[in-house]
PDB file of N, CA and C in Angstrom:
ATOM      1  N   UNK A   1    -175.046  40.831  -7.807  1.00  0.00           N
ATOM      2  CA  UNK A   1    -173.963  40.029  -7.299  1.00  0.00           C
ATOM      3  C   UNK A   1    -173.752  40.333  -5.817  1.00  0.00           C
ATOM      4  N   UNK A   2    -173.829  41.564  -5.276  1.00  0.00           N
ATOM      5  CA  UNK A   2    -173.833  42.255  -4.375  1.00  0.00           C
ATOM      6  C   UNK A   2    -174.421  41.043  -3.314  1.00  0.00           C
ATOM      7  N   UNK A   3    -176.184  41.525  -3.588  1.00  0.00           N
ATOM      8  CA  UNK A   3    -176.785  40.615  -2.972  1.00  0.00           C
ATOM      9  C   UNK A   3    -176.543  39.728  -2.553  1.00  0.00           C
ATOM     10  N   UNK A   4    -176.591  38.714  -3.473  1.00  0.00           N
ATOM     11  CA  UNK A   4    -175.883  37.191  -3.317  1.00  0.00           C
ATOM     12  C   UNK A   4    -174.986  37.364  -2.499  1.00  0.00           C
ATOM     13  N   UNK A   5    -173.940  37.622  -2.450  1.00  0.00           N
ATOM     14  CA  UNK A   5    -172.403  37.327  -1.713  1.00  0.00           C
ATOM     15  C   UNK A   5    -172.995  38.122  -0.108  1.00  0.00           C
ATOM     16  N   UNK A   6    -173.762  38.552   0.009  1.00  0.00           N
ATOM     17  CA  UNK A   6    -174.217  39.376   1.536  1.00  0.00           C
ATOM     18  C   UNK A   6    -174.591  38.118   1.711  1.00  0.00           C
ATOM     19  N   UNK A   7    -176.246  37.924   0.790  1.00  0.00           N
ATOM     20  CA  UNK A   7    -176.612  36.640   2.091  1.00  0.00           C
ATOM     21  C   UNK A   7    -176.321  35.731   1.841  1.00  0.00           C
ATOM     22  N   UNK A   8    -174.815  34.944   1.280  1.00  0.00           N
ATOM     23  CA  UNK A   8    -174.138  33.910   1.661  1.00  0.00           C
ATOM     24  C   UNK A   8    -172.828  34.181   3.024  1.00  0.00           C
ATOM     25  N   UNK A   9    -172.413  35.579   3.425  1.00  0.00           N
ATOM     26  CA  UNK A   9    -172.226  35.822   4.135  1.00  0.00           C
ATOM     27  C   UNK A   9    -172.941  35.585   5.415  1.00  0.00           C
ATOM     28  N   UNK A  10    -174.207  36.190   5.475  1.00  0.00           N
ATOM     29  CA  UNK A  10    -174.982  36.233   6.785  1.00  0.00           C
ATOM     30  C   UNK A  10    -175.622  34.544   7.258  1.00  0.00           C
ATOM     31  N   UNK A  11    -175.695  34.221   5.835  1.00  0.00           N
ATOM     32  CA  UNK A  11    -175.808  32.143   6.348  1.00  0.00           C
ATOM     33  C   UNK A  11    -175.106  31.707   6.862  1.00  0.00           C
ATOM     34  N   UNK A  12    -173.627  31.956   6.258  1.00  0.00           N
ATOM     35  CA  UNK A  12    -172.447  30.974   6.550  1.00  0.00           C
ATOM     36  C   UNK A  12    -172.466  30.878   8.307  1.00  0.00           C
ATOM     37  N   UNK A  13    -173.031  29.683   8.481  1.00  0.00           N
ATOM     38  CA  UNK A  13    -172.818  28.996   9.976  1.00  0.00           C
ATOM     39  C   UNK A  13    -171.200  29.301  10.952  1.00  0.00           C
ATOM     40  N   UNK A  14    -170.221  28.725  10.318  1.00  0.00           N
ATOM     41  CA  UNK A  14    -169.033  28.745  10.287  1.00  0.00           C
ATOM     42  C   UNK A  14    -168.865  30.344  11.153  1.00  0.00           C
ATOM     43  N   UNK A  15    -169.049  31.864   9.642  1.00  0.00           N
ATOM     44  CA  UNK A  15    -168.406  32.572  10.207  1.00  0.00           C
ATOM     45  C   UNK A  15    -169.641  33.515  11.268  1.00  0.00           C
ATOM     46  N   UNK A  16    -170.638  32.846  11.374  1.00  0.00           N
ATOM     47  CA  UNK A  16    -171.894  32.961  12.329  1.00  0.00           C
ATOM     48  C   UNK A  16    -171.083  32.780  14.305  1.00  0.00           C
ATOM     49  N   UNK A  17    -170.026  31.608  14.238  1.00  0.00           N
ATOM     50  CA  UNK A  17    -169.836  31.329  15.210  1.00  0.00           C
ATOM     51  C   UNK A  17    -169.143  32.069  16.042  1.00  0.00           C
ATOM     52  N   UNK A  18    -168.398  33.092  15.326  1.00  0.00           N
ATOM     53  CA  UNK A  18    -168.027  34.040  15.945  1.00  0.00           C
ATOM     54  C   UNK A  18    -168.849  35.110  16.391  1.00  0.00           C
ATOM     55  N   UNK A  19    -168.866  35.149  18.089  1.00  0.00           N
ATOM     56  CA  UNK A  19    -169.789  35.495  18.735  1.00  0.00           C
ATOM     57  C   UNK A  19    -170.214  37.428  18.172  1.00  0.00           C
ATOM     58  N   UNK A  20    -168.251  37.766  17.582  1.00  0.00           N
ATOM     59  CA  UNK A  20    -168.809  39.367  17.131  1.00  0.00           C
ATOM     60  C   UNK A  20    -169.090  39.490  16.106  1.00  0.00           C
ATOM     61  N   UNK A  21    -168.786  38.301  14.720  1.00  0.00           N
ATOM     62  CA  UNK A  21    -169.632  38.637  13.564  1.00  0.00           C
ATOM     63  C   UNK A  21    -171.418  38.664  13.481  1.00  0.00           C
ATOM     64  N   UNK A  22    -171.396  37.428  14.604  1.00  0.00           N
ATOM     65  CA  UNK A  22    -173.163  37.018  14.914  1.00  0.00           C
ATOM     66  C   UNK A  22    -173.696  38.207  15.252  1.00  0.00           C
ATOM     67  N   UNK A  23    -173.143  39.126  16.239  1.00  0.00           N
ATOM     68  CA  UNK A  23    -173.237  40.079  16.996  1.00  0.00           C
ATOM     69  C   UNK A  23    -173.598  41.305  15.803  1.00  0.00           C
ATOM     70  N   UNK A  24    -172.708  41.437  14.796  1.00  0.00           N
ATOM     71  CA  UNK A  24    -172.328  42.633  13.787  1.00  0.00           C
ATOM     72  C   UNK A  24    -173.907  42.402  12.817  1.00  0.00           C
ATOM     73  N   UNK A  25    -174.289  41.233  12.927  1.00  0.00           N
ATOM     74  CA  UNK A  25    -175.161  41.043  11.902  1.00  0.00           C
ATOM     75  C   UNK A  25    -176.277  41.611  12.438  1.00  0.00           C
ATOM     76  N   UNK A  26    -176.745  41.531  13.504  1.00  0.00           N
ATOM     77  CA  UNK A  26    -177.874  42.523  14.505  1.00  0.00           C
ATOM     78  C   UNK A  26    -177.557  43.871  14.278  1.00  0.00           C
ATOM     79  N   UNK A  27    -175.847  44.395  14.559  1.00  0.00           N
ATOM     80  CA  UNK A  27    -176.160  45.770  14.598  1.00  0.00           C
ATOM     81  C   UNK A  27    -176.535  46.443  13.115  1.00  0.00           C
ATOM     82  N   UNK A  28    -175.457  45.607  11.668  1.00  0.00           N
ATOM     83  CA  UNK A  28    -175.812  45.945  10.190  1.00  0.00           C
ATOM     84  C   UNK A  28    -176.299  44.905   9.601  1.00  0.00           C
ATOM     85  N   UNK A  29    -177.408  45.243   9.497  1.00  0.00           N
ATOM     86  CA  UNK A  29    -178.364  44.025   9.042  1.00  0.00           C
ATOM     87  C   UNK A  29    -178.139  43.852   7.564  1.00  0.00           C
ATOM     88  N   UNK A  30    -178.322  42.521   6.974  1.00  0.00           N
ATOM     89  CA  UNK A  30    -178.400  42.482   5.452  1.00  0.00           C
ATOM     90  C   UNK A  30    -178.589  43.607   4.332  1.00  0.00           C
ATOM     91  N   UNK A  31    -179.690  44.448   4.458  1.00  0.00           N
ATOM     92  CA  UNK A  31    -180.062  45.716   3.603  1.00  0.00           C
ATOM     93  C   UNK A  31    -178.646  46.338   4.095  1.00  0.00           C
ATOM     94  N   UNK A  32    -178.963  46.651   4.830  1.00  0.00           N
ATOM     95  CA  UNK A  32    -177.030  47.706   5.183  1.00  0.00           C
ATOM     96  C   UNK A  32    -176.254  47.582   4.781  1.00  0.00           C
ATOM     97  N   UNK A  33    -175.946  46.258   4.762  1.00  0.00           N
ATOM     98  CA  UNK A  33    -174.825  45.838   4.471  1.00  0.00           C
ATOM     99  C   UNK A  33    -174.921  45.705   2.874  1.00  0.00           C
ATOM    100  N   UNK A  34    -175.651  45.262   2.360  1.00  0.00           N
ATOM    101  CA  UNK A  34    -175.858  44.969   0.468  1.00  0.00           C
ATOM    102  C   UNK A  34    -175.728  46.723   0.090  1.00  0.00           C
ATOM    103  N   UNK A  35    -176.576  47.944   0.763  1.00  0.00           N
ATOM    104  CA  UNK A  35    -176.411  49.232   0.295  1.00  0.00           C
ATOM    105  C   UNK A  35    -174.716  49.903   0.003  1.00  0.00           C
ATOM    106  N   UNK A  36    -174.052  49.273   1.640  1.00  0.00           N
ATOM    107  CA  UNK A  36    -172.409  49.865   1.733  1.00  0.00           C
ATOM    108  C   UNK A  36    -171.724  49.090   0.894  1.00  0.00           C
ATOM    109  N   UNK A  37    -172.014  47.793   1.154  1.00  0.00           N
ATOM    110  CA  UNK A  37    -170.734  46.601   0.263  1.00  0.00           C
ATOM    111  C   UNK A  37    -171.234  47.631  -1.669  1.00  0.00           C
ATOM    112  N   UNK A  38    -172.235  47.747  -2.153  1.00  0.00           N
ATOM    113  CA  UNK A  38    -172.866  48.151  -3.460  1.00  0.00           C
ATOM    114  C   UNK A  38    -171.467  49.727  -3.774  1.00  0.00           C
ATOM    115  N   UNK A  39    -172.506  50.293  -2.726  1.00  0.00           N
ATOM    116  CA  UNK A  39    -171.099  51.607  -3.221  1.00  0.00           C
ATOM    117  C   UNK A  39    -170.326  51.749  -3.029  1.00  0.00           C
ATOM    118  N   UNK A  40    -169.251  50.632  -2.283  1.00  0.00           N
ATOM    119  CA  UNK A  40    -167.921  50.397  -2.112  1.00  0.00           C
ATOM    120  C   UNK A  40    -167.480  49.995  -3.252  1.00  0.00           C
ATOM    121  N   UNK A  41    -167.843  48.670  -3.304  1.00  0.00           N
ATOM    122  CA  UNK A  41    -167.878  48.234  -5.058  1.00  0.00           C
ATOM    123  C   UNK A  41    -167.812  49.215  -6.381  1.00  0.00           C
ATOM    124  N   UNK A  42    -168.882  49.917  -6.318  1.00  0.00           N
ATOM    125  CA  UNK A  42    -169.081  50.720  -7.107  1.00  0.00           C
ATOM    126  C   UNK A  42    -168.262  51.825  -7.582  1.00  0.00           C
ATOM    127  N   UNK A  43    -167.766  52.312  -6.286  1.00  0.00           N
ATOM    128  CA  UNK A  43    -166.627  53.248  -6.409  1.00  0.00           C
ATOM    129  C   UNK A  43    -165.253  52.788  -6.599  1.00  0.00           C
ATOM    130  N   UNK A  44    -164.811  51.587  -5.968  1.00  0.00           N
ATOM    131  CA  UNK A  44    -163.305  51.314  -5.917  1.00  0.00           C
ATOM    132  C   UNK A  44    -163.396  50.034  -7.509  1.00  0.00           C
ATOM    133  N   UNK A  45    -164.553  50.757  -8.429  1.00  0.00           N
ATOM    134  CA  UNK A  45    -164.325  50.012  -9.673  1.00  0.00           C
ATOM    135  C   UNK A  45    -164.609  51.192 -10.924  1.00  0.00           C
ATOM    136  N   UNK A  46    -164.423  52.243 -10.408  1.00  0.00           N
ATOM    137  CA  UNK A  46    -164.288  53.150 -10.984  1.00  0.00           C
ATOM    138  C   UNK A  46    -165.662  54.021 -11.413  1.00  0.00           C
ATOM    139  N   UNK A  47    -167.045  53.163 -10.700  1.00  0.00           N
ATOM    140  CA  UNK A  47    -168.063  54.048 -11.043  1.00  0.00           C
ATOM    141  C   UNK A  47    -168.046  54.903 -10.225  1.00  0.00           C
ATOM    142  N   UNK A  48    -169.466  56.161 -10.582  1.00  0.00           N
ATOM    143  CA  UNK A  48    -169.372  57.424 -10.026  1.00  0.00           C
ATOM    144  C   UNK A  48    -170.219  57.625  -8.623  1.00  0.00           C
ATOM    145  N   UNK A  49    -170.028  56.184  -8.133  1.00  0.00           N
ATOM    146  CA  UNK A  49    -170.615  56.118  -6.569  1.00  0.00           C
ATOM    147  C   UNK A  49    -169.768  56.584  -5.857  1.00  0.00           C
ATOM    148  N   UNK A  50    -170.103  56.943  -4.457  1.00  0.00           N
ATOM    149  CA  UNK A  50    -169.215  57.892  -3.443  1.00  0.00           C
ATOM    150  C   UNK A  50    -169.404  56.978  -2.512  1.00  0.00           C
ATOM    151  N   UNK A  51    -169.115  56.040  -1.771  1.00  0.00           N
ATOM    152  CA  UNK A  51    -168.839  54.993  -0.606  1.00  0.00           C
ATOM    153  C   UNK A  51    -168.706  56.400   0.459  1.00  0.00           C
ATOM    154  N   UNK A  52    -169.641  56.164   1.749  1.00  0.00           N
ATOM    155  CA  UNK A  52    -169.551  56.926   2.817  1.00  0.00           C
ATOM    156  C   UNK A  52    -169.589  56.590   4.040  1.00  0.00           C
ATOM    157  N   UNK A  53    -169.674  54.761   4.115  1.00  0.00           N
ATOM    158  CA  UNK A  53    -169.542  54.313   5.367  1.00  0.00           C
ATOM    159  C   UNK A  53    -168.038  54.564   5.801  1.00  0.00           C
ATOM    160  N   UNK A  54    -168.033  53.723   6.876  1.00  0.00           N
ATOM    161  CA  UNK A  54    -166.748  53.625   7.977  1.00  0.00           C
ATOM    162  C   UNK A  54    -165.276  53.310   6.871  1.00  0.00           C
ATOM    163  N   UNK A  55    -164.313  53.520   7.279  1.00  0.00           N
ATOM    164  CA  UNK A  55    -162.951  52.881   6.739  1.00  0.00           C
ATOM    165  C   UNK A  55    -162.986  51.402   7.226  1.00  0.00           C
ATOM    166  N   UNK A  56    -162.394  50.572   6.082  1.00  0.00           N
ATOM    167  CA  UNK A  56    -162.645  48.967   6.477  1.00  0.00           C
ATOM    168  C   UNK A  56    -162.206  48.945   7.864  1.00  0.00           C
ATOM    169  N   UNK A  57    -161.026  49.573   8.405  1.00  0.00           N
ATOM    170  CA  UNK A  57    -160.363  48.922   9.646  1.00  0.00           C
ATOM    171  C   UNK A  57    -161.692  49.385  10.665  1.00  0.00           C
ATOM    172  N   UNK A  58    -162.575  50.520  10.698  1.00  0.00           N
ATOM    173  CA  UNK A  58    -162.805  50.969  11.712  1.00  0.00           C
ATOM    174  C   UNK A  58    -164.563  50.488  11.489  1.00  0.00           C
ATOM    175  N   UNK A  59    -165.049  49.916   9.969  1.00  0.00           N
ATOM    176  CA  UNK A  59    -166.208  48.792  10.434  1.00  0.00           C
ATOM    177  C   UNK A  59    -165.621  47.070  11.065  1.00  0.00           C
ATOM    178  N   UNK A  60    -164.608  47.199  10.605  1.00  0.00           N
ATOM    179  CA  UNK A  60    -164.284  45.537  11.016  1.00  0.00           C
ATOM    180  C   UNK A  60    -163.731  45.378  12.206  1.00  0.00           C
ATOM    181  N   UNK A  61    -162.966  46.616  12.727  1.00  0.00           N
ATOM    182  CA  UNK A  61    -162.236  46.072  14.080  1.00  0.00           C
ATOM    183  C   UNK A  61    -162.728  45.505  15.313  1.00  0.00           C
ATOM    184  N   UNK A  62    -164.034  45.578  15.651  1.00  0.00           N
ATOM    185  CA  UNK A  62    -164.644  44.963  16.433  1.00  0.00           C
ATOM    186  C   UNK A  62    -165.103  43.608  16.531  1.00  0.00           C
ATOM    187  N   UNK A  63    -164.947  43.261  14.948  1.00  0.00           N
ATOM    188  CA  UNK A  63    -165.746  41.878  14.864  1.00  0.00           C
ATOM    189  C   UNK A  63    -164.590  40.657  15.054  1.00  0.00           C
ATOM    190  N   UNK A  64    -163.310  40.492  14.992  1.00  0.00           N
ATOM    191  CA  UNK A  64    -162.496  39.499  15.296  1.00  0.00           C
ATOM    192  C   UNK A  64    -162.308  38.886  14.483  1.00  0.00           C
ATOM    193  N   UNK A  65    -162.059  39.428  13.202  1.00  0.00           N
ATOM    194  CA  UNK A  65    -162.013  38.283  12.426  1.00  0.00           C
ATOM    195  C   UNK A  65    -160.614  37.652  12.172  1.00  0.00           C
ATOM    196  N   UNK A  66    -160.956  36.260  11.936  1.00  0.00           N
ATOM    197  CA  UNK A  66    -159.533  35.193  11.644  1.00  0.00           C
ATOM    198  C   UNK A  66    -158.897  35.559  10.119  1.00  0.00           C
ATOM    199  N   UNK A  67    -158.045  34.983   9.901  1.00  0.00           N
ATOM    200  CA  UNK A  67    -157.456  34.496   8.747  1.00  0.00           C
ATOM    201  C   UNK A  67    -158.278  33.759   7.668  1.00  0.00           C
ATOM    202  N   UNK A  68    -158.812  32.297   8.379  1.00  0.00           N
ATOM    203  CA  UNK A  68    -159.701  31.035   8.108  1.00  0.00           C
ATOM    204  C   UNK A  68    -161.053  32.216   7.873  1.00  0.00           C
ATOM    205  N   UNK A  69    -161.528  32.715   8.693  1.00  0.00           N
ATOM    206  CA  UNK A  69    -162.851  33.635   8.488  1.00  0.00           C
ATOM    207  C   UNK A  69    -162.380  34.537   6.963  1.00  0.00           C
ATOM    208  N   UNK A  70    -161.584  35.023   7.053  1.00  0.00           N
ATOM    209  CA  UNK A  70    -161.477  35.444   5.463  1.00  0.00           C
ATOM    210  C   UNK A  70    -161.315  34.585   4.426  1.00  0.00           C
ATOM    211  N   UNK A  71    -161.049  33.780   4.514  1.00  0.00           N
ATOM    212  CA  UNK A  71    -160.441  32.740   3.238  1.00  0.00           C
ATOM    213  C   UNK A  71    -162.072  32.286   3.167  1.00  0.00           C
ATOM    214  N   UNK A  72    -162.814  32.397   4.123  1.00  0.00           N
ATOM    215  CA  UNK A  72    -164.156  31.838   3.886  1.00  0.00           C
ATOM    216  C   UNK A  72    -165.148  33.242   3.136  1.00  0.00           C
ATOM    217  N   UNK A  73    -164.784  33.959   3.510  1.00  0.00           N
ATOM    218  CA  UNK A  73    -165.828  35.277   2.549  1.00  0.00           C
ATOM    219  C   UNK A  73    -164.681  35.170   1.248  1.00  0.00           C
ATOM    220  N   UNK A  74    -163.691  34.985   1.195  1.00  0.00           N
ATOM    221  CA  UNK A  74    -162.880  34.771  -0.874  1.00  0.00           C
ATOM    222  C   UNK A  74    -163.565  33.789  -1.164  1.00  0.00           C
ATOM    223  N   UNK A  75    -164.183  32.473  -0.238  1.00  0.00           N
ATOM    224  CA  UNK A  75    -165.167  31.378  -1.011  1.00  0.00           C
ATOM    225  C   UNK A  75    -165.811  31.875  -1.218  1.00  0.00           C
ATOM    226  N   UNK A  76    -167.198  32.658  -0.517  1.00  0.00           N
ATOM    227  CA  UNK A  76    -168.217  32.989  -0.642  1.00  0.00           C
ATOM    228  C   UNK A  76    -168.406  33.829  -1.985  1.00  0.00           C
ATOM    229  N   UNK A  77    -167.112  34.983  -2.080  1.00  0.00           N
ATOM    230  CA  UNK A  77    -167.172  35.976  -2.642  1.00  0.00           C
ATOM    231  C   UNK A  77    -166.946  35.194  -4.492  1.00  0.00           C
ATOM    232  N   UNK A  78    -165.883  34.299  -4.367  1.00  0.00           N
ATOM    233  CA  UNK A  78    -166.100  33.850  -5.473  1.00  0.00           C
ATOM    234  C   UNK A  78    -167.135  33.173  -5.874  1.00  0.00           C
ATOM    235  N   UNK A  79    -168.291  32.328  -5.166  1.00  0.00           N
ATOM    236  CA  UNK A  79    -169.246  31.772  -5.867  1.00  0.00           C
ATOM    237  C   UNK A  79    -169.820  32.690  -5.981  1.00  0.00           C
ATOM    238  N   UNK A  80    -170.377  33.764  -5.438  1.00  0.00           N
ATOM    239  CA  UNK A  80    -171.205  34.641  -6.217  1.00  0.00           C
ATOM    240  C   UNK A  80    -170.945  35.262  -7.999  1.00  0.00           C
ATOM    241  N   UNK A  81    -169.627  35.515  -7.935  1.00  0.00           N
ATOM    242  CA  UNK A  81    -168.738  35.948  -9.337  1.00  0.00           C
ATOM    243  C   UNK A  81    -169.141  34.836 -10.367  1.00  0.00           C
ATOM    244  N   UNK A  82    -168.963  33.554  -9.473  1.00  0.00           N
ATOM    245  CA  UNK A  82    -168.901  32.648 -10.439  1.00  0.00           C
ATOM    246  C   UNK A  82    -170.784  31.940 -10.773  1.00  0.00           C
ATOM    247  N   UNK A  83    -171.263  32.413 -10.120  1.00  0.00           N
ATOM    248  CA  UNK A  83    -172.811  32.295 -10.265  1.00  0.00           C
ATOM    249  C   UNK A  83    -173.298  33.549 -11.485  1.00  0.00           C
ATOM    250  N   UNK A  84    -172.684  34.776 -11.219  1.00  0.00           N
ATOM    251  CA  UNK A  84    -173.133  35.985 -12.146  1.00  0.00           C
ATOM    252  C   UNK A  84    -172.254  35.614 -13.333  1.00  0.00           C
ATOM    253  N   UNK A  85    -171.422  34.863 -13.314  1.00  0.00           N
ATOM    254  CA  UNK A  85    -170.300  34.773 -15.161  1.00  0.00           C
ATOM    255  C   UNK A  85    -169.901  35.685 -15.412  1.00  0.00           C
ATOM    256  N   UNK A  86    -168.933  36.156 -13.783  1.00  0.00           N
ATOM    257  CA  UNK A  86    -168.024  37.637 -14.045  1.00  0.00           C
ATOM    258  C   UNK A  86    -167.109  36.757 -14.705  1.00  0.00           C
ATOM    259  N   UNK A  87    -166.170  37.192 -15.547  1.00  0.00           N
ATOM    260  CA  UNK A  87    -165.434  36.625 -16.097  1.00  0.00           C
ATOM    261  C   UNK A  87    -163.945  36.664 -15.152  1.00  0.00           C
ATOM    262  N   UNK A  88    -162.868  35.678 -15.752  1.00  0.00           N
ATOM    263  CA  UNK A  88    -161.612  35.700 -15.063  1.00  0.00           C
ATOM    264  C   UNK A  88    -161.137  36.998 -14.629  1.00  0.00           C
ATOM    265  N   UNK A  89    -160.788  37.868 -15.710  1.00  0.00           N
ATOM    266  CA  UNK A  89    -159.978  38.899 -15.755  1.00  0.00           C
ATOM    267  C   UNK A  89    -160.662  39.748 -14.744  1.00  0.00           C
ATOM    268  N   UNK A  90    -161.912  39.805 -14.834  1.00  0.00           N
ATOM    269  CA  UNK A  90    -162.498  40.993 -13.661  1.00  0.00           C
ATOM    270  C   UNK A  90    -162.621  40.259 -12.419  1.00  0.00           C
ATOM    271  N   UNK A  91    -162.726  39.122 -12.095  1.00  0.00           N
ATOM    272  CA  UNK A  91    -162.619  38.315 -10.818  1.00  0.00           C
ATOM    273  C   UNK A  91    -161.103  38.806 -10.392  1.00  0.00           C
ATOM    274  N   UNK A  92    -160.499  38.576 -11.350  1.00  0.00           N
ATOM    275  CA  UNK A  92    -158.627  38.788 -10.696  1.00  0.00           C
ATOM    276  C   UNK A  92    -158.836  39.955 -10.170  1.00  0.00           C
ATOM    277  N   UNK A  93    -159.521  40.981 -11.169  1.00  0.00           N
ATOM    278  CA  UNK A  93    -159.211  42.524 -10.558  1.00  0.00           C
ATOM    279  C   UNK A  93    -159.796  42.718  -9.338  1.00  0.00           C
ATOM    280  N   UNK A  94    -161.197  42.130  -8.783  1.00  0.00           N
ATOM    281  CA  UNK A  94    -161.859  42.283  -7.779  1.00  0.00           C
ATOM    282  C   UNK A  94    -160.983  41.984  -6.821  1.00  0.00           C
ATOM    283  N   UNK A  95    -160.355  40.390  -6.986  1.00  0.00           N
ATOM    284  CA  UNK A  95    -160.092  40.371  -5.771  1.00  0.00           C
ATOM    285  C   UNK A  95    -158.396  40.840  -5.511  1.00  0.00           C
ATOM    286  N   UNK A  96    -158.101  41.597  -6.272  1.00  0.00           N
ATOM    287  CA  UNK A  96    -156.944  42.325  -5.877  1.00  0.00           C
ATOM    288  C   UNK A  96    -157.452  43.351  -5.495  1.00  0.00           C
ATOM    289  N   UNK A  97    -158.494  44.247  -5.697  1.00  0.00           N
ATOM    290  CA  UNK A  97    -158.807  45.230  -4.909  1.00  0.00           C
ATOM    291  C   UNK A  97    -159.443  44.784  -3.183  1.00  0.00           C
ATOM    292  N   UNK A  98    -160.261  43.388  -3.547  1.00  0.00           N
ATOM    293  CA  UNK A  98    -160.427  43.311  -1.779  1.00  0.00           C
ATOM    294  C   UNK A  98    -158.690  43.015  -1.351  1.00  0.00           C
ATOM    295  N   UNK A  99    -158.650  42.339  -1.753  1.00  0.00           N
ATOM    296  CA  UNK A  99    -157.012  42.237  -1.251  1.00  0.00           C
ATOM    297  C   UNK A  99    -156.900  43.217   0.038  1.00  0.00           C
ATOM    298  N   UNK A 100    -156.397  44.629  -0.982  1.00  0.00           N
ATOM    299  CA  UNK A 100    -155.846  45.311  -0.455  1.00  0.00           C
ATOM    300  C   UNK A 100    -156.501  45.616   1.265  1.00  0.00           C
ATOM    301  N   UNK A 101    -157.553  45.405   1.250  1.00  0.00           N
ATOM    302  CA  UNK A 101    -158.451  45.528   2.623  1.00  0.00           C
ATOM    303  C   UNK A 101    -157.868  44.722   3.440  1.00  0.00           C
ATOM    304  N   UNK A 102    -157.966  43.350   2.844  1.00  0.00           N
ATOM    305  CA  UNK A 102    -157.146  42.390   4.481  1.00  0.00           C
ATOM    306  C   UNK A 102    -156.609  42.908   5.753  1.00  0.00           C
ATOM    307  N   UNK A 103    -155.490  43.423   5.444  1.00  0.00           N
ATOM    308  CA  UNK A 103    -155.026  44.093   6.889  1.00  0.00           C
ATOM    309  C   UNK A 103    -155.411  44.795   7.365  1.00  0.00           C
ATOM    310  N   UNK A 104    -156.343  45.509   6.741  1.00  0.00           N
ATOM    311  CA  UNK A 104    -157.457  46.651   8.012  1.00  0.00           C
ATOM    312  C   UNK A 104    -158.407  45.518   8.655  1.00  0.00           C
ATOM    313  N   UNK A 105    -158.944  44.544   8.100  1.00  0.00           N
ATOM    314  CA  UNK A 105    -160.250  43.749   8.404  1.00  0.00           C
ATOM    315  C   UNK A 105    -159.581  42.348   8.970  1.00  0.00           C
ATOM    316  N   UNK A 106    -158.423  41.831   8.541  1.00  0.00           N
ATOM    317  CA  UNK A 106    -158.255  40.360   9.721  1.00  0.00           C
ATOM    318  C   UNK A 106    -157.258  41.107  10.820  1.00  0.00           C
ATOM    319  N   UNK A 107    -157.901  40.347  12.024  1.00  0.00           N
ATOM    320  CA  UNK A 107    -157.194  40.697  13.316  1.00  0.00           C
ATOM    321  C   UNK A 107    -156.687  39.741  13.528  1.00  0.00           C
ATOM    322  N   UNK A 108    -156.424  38.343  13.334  1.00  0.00           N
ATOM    323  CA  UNK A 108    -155.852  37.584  14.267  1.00  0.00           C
ATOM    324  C   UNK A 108    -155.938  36.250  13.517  1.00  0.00           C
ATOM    325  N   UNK A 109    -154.761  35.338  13.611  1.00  0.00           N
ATOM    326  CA  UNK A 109    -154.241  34.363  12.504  1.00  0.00           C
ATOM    327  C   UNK A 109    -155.093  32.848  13.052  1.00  0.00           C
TER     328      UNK A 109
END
C-alpha cells in the first residue's frame, strides 16, 4: 500500500508544481521515501518497527506545503486504501493518526 500511495504522490502534477515539493523529490527519492513512510506506518500502528527519520515538522518544513496540497495526498492516500480493500474502520484509524501530523507538515492556507 505503501508503495502505491508514494508513487501516486511523486506523479501528482498538481503537488509537483510546487517548486519545493518538485525540489524534495530529488533530494528523497521514491525508495526513501516508500522505506520512511513503511516504518512510520509500521510503528504508529502498533508494529514492532522503530521509525528513525526526521520529526514530520522538521522533514516537511521546507517544502511549503498548502492546505489544498494536503487534501490532495488524503486523495491520494485514500485511493491507495481503497485499491488494497483496507477496510472502513482501519481507513478511519489511519487517517486519524495522519491527522494528527497536519500541523507539523501544512505551512500555509
Amino acid at each position: 500500500m505503501v508503495d502505491d500511495f508514494i508513487d501516486r504522490l511523486v506523479a501528482n502534477e498538481t503537488l509537483n508544481r510546487n517548486p519545493a515539493i518538485d525540489a524534495g523529490r530529488k533530494h528523497s527519492p521514491a525508495p526513501y521515501l516508500k522505506y520512511q513512510v513503511s516504518q512510520l506506518v509500521c510503528e504508529v500502528t502498533g508494529g514492532t518497527c522503530k521509525y528513525t527519520g526526521l520529526s514530520m515538522k522538521d522533514a516537511h518544513a521546507h517544502l511549503n506545503i498548502s492546505e489544498s496540497e494536503w487534501s490532495i495526498m488524503e486523495a491520494e492516500f485514500k485511493k491507495s486504501l481503497d485499491k488494497f480493500k483496507v477496510p472502513a474502520a482501519e481507513q478511519t484509524a489511519l487517517f486519524e493518526i495522519v491527522g494528527k501530523t497536519k500541523g507539523d507538515i501544512v505551512v500555509r492556507k
